[in-house]
Each structure stands twice: as C-alpha cells, then as structure tokens.
N, C-alpha and C. Protein backbone atom coordinates (compact mmCIF):
# COMPACT_ATOMS: atom_id res chain seq x y z
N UNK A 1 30.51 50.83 24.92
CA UNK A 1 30.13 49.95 26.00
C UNK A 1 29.59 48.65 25.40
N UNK A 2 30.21 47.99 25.82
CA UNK A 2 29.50 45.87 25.14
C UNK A 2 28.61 45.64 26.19
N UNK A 3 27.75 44.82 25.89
CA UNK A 3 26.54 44.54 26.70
C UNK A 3 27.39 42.98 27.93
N UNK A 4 26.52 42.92 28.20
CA UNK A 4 27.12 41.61 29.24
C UNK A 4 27.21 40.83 28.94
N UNK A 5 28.23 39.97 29.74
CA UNK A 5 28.73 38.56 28.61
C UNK A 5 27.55 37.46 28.33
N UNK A 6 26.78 37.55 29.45
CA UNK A 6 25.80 36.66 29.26
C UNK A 6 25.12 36.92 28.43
N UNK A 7 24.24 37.82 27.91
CA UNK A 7 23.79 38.76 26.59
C UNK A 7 23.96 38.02 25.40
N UNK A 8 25.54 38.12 25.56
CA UNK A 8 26.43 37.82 23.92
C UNK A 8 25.83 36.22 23.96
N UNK A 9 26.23 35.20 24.85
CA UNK A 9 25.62 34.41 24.69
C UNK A 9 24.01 33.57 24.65
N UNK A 10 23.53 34.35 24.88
CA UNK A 10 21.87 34.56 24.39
C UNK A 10 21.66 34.84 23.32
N UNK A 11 22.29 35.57 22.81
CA UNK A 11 22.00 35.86 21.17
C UNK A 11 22.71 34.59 20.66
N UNK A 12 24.33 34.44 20.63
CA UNK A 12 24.63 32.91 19.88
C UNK A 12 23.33 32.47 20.42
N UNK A 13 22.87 32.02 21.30
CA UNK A 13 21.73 30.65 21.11
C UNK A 13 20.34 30.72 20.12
N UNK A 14 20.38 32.42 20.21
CA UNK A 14 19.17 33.15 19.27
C UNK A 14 19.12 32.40 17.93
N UNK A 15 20.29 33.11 17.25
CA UNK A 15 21.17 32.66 16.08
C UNK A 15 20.52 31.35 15.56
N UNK A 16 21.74 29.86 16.31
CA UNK A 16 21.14 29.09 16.09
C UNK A 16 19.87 28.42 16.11
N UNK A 17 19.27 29.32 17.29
CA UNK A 17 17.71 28.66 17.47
C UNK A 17 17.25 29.23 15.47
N UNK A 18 17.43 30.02 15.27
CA UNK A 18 17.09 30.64 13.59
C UNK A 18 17.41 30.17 12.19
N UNK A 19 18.96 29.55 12.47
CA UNK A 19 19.50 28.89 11.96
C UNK A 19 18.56 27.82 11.28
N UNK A 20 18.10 26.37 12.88
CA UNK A 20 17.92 25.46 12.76
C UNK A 20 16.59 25.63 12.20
N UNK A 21 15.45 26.69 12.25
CA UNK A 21 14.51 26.83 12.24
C UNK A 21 14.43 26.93 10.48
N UNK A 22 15.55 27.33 9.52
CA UNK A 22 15.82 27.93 8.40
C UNK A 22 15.77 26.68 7.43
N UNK A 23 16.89 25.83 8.18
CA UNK A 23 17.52 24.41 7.35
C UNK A 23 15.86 23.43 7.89
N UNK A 24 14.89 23.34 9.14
CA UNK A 24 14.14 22.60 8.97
C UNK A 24 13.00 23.27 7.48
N UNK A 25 12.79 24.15 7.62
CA UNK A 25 11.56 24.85 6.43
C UNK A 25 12.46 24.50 5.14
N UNK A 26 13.74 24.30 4.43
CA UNK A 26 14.46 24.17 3.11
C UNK A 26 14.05 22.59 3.65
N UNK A 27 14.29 21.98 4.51
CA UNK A 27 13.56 20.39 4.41
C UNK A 27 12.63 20.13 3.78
N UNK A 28 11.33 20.94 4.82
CA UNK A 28 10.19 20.64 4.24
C UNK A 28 9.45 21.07 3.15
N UNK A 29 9.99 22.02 2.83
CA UNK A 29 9.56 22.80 0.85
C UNK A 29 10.22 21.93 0.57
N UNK A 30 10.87 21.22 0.18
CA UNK A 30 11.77 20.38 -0.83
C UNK A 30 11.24 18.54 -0.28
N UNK A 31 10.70 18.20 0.70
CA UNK A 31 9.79 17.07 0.61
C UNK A 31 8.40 17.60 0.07
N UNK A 32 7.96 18.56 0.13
CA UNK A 32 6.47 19.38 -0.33
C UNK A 32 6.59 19.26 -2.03
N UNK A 33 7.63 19.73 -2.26
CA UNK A 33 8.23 19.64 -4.34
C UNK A 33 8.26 18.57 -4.27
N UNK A 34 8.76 17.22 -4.00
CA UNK A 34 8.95 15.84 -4.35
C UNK A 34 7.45 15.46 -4.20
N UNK A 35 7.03 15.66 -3.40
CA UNK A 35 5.68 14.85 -3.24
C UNK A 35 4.54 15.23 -4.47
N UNK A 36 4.53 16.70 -5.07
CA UNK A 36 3.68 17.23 -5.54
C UNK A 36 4.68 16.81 -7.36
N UNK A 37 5.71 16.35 -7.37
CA UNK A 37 5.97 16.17 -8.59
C UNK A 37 5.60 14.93 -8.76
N UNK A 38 6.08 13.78 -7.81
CA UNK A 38 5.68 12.20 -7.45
C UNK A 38 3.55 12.27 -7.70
N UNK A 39 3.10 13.00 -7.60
CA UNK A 39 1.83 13.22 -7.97
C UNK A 39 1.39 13.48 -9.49
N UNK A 40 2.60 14.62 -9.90
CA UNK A 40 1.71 14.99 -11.53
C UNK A 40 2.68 13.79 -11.68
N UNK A 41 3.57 12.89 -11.66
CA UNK A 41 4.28 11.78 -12.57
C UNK A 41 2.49 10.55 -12.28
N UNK A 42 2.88 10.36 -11.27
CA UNK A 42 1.57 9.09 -11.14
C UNK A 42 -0.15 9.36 -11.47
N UNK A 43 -0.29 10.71 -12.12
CA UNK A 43 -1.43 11.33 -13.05
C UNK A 43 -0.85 11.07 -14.36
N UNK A 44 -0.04 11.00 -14.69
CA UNK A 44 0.42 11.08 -16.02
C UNK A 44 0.79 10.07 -16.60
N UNK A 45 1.18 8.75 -15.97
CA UNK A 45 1.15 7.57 -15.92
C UNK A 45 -0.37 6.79 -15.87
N UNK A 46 -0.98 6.96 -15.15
CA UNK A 46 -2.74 6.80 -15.27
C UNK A 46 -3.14 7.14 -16.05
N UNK A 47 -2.90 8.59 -17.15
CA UNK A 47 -3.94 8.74 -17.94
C UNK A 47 -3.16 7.83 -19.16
N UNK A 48 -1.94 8.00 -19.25
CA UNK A 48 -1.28 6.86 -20.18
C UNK A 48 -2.17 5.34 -20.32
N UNK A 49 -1.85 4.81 -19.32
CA UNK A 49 -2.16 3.67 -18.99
C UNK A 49 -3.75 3.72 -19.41
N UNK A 50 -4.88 4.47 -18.57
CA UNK A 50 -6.07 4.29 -19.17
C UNK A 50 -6.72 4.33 -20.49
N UNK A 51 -5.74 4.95 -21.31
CA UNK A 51 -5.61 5.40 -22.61
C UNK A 51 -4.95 3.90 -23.47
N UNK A 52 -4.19 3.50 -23.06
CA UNK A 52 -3.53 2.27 -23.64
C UNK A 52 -4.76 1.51 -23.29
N UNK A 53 -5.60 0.96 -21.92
CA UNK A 53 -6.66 -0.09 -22.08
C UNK A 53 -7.51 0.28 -22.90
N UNK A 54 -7.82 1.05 -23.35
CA UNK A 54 -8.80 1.27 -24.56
C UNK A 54 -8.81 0.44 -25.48
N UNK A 55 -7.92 0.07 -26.09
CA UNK A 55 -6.88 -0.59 -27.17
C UNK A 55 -6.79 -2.11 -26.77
N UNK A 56 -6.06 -1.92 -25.64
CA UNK A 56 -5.03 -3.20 -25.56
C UNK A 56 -5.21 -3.71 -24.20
N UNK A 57 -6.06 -3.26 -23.32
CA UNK A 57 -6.62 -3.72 -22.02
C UNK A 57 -6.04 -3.75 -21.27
N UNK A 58 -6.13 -4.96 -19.94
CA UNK A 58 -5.27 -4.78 -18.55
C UNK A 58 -3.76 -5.10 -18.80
N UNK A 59 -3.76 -6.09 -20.07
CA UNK A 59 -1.87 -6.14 -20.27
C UNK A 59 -0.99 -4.50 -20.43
N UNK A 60 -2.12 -3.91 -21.28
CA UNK A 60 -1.35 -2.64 -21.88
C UNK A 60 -1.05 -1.61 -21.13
N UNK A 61 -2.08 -1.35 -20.40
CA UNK A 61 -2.54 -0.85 -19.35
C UNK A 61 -1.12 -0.85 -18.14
N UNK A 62 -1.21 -2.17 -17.94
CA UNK A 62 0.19 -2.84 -17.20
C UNK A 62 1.37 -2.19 -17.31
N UNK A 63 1.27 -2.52 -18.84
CA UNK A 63 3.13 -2.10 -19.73
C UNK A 63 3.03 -0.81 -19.42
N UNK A 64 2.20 -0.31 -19.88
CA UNK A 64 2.37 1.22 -19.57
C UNK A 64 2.79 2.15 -18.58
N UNK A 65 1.97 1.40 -17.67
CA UNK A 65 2.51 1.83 -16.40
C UNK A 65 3.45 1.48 -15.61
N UNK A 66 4.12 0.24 -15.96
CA UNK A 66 5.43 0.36 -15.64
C UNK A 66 6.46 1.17 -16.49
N UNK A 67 6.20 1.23 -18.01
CA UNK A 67 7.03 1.92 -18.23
C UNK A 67 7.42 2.89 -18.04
N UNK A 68 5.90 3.58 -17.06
CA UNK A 68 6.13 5.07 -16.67
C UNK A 68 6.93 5.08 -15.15
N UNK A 69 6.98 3.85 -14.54
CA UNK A 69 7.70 3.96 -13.14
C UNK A 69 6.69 3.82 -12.74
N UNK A 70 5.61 2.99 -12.78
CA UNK A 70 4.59 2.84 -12.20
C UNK A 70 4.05 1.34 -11.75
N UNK A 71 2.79 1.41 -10.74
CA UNK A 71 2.69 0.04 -10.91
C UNK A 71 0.52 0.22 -11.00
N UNK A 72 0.34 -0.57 -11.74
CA UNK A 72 -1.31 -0.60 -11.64
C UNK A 72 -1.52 -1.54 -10.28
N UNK A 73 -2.27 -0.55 -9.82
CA UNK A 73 -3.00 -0.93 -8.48
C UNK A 73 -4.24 -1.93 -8.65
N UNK A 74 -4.94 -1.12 -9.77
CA UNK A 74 -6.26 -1.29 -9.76
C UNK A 74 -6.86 -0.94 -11.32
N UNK A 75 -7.80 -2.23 -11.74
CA UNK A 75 -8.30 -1.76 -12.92
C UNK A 75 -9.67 -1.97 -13.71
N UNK A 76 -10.61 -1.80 -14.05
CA UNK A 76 -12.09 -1.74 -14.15
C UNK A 76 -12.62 -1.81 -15.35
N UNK A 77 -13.16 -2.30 -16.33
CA UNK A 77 -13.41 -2.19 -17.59
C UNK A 77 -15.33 -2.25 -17.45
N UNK A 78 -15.98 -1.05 -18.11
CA UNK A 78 -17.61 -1.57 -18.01
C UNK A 78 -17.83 -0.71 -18.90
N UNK A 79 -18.81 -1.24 -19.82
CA UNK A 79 -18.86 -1.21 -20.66
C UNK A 79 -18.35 0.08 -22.01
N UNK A 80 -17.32 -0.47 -21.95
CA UNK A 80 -16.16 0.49 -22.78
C UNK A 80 -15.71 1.41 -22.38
N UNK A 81 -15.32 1.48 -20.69
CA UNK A 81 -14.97 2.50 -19.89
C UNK A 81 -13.71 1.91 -19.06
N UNK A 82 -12.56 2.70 -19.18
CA UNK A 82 -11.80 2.19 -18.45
C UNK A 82 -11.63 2.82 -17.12
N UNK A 83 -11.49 2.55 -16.02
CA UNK A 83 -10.76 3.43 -15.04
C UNK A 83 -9.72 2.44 -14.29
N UNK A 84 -8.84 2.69 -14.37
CA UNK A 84 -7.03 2.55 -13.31
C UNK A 84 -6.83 3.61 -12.10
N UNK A 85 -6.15 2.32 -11.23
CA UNK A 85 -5.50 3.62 -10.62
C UNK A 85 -3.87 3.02 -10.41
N UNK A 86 -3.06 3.88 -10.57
CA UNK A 86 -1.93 3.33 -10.47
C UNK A 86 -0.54 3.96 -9.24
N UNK A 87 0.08 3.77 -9.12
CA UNK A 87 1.07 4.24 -7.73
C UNK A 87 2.40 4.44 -8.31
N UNK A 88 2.90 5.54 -7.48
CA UNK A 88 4.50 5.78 -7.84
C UNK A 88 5.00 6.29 -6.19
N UNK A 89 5.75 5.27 -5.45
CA UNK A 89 6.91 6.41 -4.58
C UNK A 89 5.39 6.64 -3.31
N UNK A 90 4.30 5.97 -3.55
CA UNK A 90 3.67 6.35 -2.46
C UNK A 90 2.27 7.04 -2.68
N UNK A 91 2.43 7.50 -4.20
CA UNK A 91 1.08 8.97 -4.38
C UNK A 91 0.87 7.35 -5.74
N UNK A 92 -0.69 8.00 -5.01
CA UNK A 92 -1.85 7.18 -6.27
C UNK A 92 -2.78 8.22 -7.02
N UNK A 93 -2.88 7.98 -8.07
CA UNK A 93 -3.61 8.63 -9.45
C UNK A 93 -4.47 7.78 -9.96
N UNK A 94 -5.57 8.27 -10.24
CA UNK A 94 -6.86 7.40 -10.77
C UNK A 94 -7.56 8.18 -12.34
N UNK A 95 -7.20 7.30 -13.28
CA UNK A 95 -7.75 8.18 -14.53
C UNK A 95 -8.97 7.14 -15.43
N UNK A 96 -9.67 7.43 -16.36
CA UNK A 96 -10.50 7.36 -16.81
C UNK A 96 -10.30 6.88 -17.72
N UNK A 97 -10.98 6.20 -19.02
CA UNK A 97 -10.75 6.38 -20.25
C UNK A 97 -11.88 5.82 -21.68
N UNK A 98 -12.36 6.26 -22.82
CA UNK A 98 -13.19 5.67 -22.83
C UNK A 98 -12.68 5.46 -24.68
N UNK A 99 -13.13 4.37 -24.81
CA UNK A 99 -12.72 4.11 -26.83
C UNK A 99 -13.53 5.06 -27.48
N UNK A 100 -14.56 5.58 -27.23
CA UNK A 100 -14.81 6.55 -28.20
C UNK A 100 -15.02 7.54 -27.65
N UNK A 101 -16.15 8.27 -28.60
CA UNK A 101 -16.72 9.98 -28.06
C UNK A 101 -16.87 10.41 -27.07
C-alpha cells in the first residue's frame, strides 16, 4: 500500500527543506574557517611587525606588514615599547614589543 499522493509530496518538500538547511551550515563553517585563519594571519603579521619596530621603527614596522598582506593601522612607541595594530581582510591584531628583557 503507498501512502497518499499528497504525503509523497510533503516529504519532497521535507527533503529539500534539509537539503537547503545542509548547504546553508557548509556556508557558514567555511566563512567561520576564513575568518578565524584571516585572524591567526593578522596576529602573525603584528607580532612581525612589532618585532621589526624594535630595530627599525614605524618604516619597518610598515614594510613588514605589508609584506605580510597587511596594513598598519596604528602605532605607539614609549619608552622602548612598541605596540601596533595592524588589519588584514577585515580582522585587526594588536601586538607588543619591547628591545630588550
């Protein structure tokens, strides 16, 4: 015995209602990974960069962070302390840095 035709088509709509529900969550894990990698890149670029002003100051600082795909936002020097913060793609990172001990 098959169930009623209307039935059959309640479930197709089931289906896709599950479907669509499947392909939106593989969206959003995979903008969730971009965002959280776009984060450790623009940490990793900051501590670069704060590490280069030690040395070589807001120019180096600069280079650096573009070379990492970055751009310096922001940058602070007191007395032999650096802190940057720099941007990639949207996510900002703020690192530290100091010439000595």
């Amino acid at each position: 015995m098959h169930p009623p035709h209307s039935e059959r088509g309640q479930a197709m709509v089931l289906l896709l209602a599950v479907v669509a529900m499947a392909a939106l969550a593989v969206v959003a894990v995979g903008q969730f990974g971009r965002r959280l990698v776009d984060r450790g890149r623009a940490q990793i670029a900051a501590d670069a960069a704060a590490l280069a002003a030690t040395t070589g100051g807001r120019p180096a600082a600069a280079n650096l962070a573009s070379g990492n795909g970055a751009v310096l936002v922001s940058y602070l020097e007191v007395n032999g302390s650096v802190t940057v913060v720099v941007e990639i793609d949207g996510q900002r990172a703020t690192a530290r840095a100091t010439d000595g001990p």
